[in-house]
N, C-alpha and C. Protein backbone atom coordinates (compact mmCIF):
# COMPACT_ATOMS: atom_id res chain seq x y z
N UNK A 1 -109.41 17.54 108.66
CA UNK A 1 -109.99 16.22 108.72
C UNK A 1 -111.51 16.30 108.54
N UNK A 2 -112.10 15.50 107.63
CA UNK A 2 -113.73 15.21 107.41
C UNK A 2 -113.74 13.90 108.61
N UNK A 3 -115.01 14.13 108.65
CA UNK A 3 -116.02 12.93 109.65
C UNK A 3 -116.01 11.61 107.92
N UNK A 4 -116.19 10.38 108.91
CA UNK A 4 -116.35 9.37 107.79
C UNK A 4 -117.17 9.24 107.10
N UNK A 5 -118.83 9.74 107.34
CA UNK A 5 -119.89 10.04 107.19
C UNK A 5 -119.85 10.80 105.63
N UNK A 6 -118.61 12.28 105.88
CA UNK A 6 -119.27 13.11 105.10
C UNK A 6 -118.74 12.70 103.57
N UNK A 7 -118.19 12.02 103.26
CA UNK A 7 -118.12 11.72 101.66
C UNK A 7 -119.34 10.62 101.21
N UNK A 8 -119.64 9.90 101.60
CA UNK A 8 -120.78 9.13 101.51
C UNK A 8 -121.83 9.81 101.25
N UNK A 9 -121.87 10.84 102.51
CA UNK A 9 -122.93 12.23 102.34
C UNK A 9 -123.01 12.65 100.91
N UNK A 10 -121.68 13.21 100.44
CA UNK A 10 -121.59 13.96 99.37
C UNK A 10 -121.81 13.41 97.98
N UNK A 11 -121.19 12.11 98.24
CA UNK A 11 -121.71 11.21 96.85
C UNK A 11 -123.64 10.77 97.00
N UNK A 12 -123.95 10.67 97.53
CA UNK A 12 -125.30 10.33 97.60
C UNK A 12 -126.42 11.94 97.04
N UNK A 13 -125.75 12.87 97.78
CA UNK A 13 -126.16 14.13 97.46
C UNK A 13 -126.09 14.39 95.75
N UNK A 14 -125.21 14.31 95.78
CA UNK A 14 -124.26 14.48 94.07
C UNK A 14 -124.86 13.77 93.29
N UNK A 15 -125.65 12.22 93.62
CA UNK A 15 -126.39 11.28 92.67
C UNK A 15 -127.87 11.72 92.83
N UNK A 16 -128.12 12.11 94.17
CA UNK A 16 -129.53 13.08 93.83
C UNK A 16 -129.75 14.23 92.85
N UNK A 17 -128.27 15.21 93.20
CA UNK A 17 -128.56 16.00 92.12
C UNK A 17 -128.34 16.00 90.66
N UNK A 18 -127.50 14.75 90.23
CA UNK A 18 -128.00 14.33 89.29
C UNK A 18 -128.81 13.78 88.52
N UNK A 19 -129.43 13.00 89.42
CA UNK A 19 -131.06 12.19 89.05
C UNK A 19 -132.29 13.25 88.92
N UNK A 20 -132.15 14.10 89.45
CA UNK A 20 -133.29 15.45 89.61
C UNK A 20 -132.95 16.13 88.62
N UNK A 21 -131.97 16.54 88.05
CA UNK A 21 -131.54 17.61 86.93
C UNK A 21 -132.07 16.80 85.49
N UNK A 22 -131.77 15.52 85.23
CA UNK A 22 -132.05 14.38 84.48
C UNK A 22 -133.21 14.61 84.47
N UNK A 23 -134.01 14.64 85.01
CA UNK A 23 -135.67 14.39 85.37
C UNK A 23 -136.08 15.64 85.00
N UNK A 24 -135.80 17.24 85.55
CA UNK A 24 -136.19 18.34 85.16
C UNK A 24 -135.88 18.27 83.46
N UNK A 25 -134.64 18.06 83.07
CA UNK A 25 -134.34 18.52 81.55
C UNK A 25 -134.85 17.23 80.73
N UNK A 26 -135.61 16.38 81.04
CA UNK A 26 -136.32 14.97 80.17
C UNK A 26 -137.79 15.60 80.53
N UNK A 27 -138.28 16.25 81.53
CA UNK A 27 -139.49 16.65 80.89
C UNK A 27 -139.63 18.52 80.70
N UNK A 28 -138.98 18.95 80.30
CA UNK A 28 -138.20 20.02 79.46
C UNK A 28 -138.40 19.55 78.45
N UNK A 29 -137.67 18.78 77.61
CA UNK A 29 -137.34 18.61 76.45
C UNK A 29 -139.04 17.91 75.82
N UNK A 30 -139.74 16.63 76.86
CA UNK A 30 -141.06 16.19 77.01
C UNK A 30 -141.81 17.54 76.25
N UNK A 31 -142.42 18.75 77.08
CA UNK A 31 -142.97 19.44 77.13
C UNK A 31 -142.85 20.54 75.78
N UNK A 32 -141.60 20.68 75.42
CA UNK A 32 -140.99 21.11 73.75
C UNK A 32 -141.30 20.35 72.81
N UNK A 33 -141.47 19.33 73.28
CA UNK A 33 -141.75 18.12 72.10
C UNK A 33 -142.85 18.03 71.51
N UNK A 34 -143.73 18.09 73.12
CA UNK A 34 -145.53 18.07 72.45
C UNK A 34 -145.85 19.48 72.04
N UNK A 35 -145.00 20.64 72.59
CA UNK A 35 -145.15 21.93 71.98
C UNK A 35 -145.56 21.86 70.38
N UNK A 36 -143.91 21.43 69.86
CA UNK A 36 -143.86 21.19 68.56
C UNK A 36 -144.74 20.54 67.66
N UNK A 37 -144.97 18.87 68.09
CA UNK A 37 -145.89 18.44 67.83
C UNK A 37 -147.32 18.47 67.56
N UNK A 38 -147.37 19.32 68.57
CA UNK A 38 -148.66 20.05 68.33
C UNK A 38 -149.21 21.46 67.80
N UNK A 39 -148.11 21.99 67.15
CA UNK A 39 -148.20 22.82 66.46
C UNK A 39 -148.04 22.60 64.83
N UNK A 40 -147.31 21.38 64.57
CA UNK A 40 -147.33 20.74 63.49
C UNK A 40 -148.96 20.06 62.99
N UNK A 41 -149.40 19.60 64.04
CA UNK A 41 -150.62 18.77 63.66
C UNK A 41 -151.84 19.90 63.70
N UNK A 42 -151.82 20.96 64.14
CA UNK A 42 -152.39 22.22 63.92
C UNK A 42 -152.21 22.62 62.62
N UNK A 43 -151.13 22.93 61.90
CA UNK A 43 -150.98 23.62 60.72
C UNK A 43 -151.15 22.22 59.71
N UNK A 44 -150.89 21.25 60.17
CA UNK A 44 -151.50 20.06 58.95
C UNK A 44 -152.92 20.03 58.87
N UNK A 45 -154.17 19.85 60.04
CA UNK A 45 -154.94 20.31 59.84
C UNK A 45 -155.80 21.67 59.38
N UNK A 46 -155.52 22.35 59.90
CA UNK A 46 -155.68 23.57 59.04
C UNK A 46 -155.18 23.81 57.35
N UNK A 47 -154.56 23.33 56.70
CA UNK A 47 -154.27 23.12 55.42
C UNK A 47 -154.69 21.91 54.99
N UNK A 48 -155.47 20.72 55.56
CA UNK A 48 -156.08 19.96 55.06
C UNK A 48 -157.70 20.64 54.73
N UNK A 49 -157.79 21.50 56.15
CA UNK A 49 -159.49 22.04 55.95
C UNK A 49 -159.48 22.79 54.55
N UNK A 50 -159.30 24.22 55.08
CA UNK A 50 -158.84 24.65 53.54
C UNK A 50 -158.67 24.38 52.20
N UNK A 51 -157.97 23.29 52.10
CA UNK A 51 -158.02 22.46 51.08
C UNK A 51 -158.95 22.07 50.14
N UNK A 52 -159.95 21.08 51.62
CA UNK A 52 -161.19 20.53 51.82
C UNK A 52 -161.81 21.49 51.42
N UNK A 53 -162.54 22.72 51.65
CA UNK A 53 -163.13 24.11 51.41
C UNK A 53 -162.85 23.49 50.37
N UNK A 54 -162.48 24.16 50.10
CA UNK A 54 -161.71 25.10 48.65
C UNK A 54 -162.02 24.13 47.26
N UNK A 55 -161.80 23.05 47.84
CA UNK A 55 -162.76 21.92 46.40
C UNK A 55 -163.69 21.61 46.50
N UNK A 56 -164.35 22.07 47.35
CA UNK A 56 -166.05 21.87 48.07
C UNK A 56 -166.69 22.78 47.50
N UNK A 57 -165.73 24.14 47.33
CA UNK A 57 -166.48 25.46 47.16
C UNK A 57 -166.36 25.62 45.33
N UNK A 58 -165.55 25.19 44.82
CA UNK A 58 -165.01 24.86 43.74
C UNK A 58 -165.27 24.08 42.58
N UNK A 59 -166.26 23.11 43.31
CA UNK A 59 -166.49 21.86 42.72
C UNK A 59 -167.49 21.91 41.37
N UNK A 60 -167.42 21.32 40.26
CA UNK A 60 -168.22 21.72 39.32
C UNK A 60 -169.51 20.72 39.69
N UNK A 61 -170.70 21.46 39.03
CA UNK A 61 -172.13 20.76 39.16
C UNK A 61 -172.42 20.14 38.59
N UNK A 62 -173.09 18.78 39.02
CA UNK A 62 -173.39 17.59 37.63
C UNK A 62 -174.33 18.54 36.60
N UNK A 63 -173.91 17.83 35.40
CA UNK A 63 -174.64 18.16 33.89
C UNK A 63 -176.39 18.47 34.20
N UNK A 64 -176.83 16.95 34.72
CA UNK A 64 -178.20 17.12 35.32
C UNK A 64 -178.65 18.05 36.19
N UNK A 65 -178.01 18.74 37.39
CA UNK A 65 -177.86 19.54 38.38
C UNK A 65 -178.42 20.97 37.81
N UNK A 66 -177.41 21.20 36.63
CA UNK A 66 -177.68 22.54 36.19
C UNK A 66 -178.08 22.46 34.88
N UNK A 67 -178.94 21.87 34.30
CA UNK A 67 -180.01 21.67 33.51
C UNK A 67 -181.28 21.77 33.95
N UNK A 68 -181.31 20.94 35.15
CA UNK A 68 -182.65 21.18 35.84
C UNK A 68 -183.37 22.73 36.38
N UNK A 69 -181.95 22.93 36.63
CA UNK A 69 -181.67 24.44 37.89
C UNK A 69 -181.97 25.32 36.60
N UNK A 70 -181.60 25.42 35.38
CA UNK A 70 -181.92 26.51 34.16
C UNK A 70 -183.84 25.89 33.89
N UNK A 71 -184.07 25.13 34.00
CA UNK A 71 -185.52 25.23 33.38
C UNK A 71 -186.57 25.54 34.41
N UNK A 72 -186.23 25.44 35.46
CA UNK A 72 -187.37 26.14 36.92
C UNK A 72 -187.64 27.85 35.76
N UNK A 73 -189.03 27.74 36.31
CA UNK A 73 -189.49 29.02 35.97
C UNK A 73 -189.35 30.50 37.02
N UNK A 74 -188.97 31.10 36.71
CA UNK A 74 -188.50 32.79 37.55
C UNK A 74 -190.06 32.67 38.54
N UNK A 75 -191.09 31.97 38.81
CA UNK A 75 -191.75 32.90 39.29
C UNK A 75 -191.50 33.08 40.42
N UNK A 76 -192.67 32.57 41.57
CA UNK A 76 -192.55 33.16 43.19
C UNK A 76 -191.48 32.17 43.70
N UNK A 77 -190.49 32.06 44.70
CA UNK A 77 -189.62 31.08 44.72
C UNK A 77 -190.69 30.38 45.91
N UNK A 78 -191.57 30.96 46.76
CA UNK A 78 -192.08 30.02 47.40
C UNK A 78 -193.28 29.06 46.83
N UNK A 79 -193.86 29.31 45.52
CA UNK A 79 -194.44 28.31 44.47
C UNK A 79 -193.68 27.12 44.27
N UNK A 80 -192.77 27.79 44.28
CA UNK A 80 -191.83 26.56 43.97
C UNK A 80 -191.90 25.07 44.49
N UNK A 81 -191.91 25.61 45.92
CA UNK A 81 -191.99 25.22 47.01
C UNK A 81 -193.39 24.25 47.37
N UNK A 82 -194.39 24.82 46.98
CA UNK A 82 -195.98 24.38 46.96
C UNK A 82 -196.42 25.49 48.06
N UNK A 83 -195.83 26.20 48.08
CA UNK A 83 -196.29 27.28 49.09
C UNK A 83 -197.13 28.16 48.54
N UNK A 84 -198.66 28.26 48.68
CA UNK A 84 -199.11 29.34 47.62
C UNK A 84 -199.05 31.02 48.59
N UNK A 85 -199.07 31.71 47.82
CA UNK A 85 -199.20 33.32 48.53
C UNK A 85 -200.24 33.14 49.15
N UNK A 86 -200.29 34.36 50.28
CA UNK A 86 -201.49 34.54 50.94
C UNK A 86 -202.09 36.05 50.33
N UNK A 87 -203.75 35.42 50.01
CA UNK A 87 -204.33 35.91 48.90
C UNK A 87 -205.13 36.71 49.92
């Protein structure tokens, strides 16, 4: 014979430990999620930078740019500048 108590007991117990297991494996799955997520938005950025580089570094020079840049004269590069040597 059980006391009248103890099935009441046991179902109430039984809905705790189901509500708690629910709760552990929803932020389980939470915590995998932003794992993922955030390892995705890592490697999207990183292949956007790169990218970015890479046609930055790549990029051709306006016509004017390197016309100008060929007729500067070789001499002191700080003349250039208006910097005269110290005489």
């Amino acid at each position: 014979m059980t006391p009248a108590g103890s099935s009441a007991l046991q179902v109430a117990l039984a809905v705790a430990f189901v509500i708690l297991t629910a709760y552990a494996a929803g932020r389980v799955h939470q915590w995998h999620r932003q794992g993922f997520e955030r390892e995705v938005a890592y490697r999207q950025g990183y292949d956007q930078a790169s990218h970015t580089l890479f046609h930055l570094a790549t990029r051709a020079l306006p016509a004017a740019a390197s016309e100008s840049a060929a007729a500067e004269p070789e001499g002191d590069p700080l003349a250039r500048y208006g910097w005269a040597p110290a005489s």
